[in-house]
PDB file of N, CA and C in Angstrom:
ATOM      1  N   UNK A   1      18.055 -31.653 -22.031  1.00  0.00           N
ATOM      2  CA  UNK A   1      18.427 -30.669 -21.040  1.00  0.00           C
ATOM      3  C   UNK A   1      17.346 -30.593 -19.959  1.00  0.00           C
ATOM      4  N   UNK A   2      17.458 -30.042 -18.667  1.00  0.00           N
ATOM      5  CA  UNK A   2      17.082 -30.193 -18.003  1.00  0.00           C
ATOM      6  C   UNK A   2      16.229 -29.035 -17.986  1.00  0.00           C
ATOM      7  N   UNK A   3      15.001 -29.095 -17.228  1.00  0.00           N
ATOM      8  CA  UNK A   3      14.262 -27.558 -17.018  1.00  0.00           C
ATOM      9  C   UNK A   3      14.655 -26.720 -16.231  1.00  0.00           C
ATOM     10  N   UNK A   4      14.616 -25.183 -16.584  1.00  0.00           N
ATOM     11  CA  UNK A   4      15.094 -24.008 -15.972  1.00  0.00           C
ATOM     12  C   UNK A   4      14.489 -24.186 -14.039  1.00  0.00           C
ATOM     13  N   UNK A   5      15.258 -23.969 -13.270  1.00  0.00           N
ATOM     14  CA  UNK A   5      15.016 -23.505 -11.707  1.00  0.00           C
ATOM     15  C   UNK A   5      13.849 -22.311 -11.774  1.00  0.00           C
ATOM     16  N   UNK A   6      12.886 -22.884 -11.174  1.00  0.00           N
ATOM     17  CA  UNK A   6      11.514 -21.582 -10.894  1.00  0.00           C
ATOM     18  C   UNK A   6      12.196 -20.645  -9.925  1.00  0.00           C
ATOM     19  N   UNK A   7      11.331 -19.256 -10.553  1.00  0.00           N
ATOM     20  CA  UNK A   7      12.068 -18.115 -10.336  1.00  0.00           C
ATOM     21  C   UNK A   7      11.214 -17.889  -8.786  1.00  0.00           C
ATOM     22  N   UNK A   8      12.093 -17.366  -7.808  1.00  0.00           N
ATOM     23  CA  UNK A   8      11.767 -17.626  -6.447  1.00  0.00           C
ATOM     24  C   UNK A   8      11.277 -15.960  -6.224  1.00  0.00           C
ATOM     25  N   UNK A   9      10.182 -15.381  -5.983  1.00  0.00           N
ATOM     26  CA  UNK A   9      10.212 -14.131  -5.405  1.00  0.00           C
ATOM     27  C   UNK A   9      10.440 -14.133  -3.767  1.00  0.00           C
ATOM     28  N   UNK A  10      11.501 -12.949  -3.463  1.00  0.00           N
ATOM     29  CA  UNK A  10      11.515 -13.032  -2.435  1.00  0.00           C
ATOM     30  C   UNK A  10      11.085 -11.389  -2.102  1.00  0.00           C
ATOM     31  N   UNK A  11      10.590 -11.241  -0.416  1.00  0.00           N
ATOM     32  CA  UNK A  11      10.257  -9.934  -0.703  1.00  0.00           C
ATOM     33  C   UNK A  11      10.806  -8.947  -0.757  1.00  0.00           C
ATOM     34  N   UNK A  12      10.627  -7.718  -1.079  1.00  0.00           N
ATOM     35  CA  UNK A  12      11.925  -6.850  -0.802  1.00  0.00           C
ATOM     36  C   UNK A  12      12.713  -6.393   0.374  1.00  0.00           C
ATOM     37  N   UNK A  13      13.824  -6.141   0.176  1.00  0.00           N
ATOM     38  CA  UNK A  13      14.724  -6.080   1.220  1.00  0.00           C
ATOM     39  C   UNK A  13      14.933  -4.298   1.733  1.00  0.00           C
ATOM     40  N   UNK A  14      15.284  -4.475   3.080  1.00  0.00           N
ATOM     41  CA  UNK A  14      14.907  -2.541   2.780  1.00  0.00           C
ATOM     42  C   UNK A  14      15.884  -1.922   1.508  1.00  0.00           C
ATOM     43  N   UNK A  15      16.879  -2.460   1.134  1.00  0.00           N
ATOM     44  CA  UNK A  15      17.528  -1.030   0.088  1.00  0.00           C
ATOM     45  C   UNK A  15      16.655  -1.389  -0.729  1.00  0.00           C
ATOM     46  N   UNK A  16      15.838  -2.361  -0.876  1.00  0.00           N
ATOM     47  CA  UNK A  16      14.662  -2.153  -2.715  1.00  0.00           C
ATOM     48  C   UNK A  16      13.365  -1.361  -2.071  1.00  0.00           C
ATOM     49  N   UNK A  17      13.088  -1.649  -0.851  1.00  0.00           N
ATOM     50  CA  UNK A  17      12.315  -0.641  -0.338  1.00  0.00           C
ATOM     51  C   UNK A  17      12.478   0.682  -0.176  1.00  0.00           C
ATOM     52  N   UNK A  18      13.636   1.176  -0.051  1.00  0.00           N
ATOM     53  CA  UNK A  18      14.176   2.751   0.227  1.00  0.00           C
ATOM     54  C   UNK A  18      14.407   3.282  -1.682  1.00  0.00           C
ATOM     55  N   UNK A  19      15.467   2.483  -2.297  1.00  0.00           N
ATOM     56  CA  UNK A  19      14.791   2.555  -3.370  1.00  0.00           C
ATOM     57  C   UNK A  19      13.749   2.755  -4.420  1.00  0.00           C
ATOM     58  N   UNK A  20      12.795   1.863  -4.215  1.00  0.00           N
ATOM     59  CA  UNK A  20      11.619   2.259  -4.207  1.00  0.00           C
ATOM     60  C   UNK A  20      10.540   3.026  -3.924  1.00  0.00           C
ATOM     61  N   UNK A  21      10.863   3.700  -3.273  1.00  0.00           N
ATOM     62  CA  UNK A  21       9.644   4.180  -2.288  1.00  0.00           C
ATOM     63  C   UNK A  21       8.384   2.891  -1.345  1.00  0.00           C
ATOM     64  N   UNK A  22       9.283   1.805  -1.619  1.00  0.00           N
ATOM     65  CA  UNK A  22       7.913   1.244  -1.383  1.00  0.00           C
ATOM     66  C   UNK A  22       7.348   1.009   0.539  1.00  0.00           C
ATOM     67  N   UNK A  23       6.463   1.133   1.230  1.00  0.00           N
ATOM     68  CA  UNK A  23       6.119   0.845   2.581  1.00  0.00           C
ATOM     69  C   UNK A  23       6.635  -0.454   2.634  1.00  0.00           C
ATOM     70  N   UNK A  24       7.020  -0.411   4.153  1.00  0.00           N
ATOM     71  CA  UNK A  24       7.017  -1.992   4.618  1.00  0.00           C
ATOM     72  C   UNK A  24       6.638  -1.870   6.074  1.00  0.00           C
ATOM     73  N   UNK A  25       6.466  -3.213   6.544  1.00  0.00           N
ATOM     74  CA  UNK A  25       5.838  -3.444   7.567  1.00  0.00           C
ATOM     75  C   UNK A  25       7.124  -4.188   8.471  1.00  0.00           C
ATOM     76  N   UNK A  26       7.496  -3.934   9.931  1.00  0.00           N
ATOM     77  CA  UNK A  26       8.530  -4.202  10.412  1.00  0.00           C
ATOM     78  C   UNK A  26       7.914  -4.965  11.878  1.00  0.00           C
ATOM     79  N   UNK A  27       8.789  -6.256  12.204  1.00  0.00           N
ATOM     80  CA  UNK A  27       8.418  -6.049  13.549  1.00  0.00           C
ATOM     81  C   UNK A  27       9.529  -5.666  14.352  1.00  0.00           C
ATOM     82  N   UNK A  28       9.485  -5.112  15.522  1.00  0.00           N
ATOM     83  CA  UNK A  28      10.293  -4.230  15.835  1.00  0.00           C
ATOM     84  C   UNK A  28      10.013  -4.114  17.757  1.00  0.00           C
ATOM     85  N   UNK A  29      11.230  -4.068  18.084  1.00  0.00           N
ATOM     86  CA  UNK A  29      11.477  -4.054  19.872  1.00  0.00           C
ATOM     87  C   UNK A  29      11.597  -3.007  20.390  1.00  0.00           C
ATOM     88  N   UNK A  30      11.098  -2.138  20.959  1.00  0.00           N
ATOM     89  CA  UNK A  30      11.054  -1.538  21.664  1.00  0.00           C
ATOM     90  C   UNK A  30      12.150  -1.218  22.903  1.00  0.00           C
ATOM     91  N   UNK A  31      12.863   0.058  22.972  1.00  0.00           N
ATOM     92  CA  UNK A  31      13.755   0.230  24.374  1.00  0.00           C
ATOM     93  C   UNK A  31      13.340  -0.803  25.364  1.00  0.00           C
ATOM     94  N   UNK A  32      11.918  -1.090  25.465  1.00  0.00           N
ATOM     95  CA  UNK A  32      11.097  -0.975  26.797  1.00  0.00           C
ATOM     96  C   UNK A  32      11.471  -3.043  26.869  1.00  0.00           C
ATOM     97  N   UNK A  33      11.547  -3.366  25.868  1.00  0.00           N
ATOM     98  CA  UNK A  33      11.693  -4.925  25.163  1.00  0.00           C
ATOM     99  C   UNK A  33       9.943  -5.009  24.477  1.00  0.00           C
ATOM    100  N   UNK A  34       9.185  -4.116  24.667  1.00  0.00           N
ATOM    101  CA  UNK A  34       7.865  -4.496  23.999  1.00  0.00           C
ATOM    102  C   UNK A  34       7.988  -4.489  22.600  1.00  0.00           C
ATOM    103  N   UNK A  35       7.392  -5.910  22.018  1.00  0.00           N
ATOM    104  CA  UNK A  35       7.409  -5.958  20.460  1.00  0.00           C
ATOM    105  C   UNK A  35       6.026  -5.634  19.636  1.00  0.00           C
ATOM    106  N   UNK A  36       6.317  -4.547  18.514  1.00  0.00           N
ATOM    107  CA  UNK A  36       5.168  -4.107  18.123  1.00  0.00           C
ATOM    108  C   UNK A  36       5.494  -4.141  16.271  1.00  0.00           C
ATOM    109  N   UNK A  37       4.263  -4.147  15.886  1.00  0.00           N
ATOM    110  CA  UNK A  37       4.680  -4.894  14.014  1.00  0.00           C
ATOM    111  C   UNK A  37       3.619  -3.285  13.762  1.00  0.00           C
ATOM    112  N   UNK A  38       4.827  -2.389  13.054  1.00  0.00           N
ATOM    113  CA  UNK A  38       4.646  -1.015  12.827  1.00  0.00           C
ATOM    114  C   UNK A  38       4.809  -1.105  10.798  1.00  0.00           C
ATOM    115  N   UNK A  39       4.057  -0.378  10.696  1.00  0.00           N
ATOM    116  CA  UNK A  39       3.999  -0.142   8.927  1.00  0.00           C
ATOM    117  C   UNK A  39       4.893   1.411   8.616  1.00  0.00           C
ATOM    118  N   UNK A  40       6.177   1.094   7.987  1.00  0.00           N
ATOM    119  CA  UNK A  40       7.002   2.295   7.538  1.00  0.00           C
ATOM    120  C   UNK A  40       6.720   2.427   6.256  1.00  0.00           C
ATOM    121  N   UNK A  41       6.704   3.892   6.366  1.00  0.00           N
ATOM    122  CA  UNK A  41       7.107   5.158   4.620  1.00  0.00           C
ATOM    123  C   UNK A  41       7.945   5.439   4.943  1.00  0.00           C
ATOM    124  N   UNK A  42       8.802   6.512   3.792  1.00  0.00           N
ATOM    125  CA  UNK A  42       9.304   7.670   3.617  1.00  0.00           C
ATOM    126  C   UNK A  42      10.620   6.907   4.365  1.00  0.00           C
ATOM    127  N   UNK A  43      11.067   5.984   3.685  1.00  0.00           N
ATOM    128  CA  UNK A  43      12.297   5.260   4.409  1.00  0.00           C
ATOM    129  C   UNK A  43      13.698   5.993   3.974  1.00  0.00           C
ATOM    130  N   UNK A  44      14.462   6.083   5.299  1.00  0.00           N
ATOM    131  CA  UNK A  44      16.056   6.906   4.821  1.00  0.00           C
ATOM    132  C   UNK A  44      16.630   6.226   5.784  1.00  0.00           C
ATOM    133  N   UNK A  45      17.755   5.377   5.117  1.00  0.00           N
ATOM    134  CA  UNK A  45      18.782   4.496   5.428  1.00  0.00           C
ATOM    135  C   UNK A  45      19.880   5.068   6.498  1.00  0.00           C
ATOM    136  N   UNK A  46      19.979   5.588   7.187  1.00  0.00           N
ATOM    137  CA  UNK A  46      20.988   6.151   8.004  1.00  0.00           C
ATOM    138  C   UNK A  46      22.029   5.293   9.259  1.00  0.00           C
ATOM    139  N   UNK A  47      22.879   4.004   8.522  1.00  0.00           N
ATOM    140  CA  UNK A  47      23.252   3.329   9.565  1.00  0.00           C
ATOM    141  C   UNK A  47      23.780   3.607  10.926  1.00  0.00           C
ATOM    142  N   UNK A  48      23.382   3.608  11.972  1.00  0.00           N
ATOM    143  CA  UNK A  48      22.683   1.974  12.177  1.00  0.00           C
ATOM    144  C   UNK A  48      21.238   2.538  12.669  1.00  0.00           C
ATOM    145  N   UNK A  49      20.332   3.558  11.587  1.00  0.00           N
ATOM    146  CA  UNK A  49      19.539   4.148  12.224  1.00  0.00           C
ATOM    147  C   UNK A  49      18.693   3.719  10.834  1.00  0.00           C
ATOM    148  N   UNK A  50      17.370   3.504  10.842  1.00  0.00           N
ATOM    149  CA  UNK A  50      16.304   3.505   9.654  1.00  0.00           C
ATOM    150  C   UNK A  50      15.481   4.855   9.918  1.00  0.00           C
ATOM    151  N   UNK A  51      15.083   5.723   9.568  1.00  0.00           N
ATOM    152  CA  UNK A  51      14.402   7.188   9.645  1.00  0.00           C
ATOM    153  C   UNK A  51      13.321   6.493   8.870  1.00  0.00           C
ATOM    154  N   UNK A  52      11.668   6.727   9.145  1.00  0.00           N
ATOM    155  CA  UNK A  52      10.415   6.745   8.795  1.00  0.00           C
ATOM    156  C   UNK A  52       9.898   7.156   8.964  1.00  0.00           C
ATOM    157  N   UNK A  53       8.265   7.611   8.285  1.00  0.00           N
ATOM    158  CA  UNK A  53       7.260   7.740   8.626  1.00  0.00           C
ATOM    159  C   UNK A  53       6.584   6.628   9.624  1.00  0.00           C
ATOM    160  N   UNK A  54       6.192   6.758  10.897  1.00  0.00           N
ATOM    161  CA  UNK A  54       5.270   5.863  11.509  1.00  0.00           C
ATOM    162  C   UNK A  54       3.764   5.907  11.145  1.00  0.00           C
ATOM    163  N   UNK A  55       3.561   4.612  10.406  1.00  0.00           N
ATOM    164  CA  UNK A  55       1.647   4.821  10.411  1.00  0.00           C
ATOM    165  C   UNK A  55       0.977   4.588  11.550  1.00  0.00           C
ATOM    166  N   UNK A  56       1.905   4.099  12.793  1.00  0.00           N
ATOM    167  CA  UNK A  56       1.279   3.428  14.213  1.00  0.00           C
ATOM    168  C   UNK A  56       1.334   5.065  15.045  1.00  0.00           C
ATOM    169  N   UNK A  57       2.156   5.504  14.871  1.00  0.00           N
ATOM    170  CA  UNK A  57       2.843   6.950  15.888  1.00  0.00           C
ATOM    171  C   UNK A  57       2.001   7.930  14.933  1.00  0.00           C
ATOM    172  N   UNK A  58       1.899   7.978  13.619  1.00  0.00           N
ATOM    173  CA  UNK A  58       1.577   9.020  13.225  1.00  0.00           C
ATOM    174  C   UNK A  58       2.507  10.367  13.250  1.00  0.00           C
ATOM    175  N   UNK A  59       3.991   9.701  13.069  1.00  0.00           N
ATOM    176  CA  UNK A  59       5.195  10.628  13.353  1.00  0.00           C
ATOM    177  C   UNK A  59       6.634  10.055  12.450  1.00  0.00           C
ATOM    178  N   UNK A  60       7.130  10.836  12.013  1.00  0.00           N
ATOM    179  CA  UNK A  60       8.758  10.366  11.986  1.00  0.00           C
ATOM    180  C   UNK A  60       9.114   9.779  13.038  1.00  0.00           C
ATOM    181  N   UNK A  61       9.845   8.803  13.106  1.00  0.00           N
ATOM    182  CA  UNK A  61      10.564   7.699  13.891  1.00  0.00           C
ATOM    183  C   UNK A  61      11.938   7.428  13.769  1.00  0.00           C
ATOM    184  N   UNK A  62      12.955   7.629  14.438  1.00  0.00           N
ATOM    185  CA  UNK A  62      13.991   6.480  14.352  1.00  0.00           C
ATOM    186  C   UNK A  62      14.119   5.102  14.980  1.00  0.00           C
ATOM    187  N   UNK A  63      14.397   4.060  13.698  1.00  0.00           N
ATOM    188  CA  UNK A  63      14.448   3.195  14.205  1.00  0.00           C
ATOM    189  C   UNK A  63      15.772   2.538  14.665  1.00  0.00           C
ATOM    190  N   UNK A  64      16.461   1.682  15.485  1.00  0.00           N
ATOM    191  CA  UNK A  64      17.911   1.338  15.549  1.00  0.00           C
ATOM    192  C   UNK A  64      17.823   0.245  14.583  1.00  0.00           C
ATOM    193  N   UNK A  65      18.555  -0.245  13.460  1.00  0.00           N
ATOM    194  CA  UNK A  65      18.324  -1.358  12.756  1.00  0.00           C
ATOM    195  C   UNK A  65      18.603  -2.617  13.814  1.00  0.00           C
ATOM    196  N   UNK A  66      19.069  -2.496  15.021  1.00  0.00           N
ATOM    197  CA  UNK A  66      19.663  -3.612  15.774  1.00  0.00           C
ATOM    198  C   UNK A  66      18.103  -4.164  16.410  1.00  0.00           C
ATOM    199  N   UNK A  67      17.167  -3.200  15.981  1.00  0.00           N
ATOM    200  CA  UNK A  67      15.553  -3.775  17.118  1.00  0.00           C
ATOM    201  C   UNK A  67      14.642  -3.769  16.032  1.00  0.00           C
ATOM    202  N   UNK A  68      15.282  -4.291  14.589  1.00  0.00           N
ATOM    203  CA  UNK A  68      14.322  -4.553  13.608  1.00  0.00           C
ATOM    204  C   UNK A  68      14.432  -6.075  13.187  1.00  0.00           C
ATOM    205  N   UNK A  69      13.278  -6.702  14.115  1.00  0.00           N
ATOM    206  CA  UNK A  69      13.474  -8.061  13.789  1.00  0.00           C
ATOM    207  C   UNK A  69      13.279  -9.056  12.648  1.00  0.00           C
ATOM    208  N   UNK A  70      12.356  -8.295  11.749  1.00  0.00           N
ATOM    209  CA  UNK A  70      11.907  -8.737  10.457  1.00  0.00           C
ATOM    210  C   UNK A  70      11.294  -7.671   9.647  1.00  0.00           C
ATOM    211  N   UNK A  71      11.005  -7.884   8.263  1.00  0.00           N
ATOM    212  CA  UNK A  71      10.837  -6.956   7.497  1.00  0.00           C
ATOM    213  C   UNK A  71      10.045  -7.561   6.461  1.00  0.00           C
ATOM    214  N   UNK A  72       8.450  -7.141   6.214  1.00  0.00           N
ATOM    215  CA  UNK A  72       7.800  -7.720   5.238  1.00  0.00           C
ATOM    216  C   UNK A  72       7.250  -6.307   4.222  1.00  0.00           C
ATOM    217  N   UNK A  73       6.678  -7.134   3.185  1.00  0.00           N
ATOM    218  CA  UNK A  73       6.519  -5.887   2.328  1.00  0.00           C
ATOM    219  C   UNK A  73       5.230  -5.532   3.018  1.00  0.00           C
ATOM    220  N   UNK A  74       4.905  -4.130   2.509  1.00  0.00           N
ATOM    221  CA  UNK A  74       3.375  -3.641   2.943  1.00  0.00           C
ATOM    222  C   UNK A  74       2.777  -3.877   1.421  1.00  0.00           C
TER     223      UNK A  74
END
């Protein structure tokens, strides 16, 4: 028999992050088109809206999910 497929981690996705509690780090566009790579808490899923803590703003934030270009874990 052949050997088992290595198990691939991938990172979490926001519902394992909102789930979780866990931070993530987003990069993210701006109304203005300026792109800035912001670190979220306190994540609440509200489509097509992400609600956070900003560690960059030092504020609750909404984000539009349509100007969240990537999503890494923190």
């Amino acid at each position: 028999m052949g050997e088992a497929p290595a198990v691939q981690r991938h990172p979490p996705t926001r519902a394992h992050a909102i789930d979780a509690g866990q931070a993530i780090t987003v990069e993210y566009v701006a109304a203005s088109g300026k792109q800035t790579v912001r670190t979220l808490s306190r994540l609440a899923l509200d489509p097509p809206y992400l609600e956070a803590w900003c560690h960059l703003r030092e504020a609750e934030r909404v984000f539009p999910l349509s100007r969240i270009h990537s999503i890494m874990p923190e």
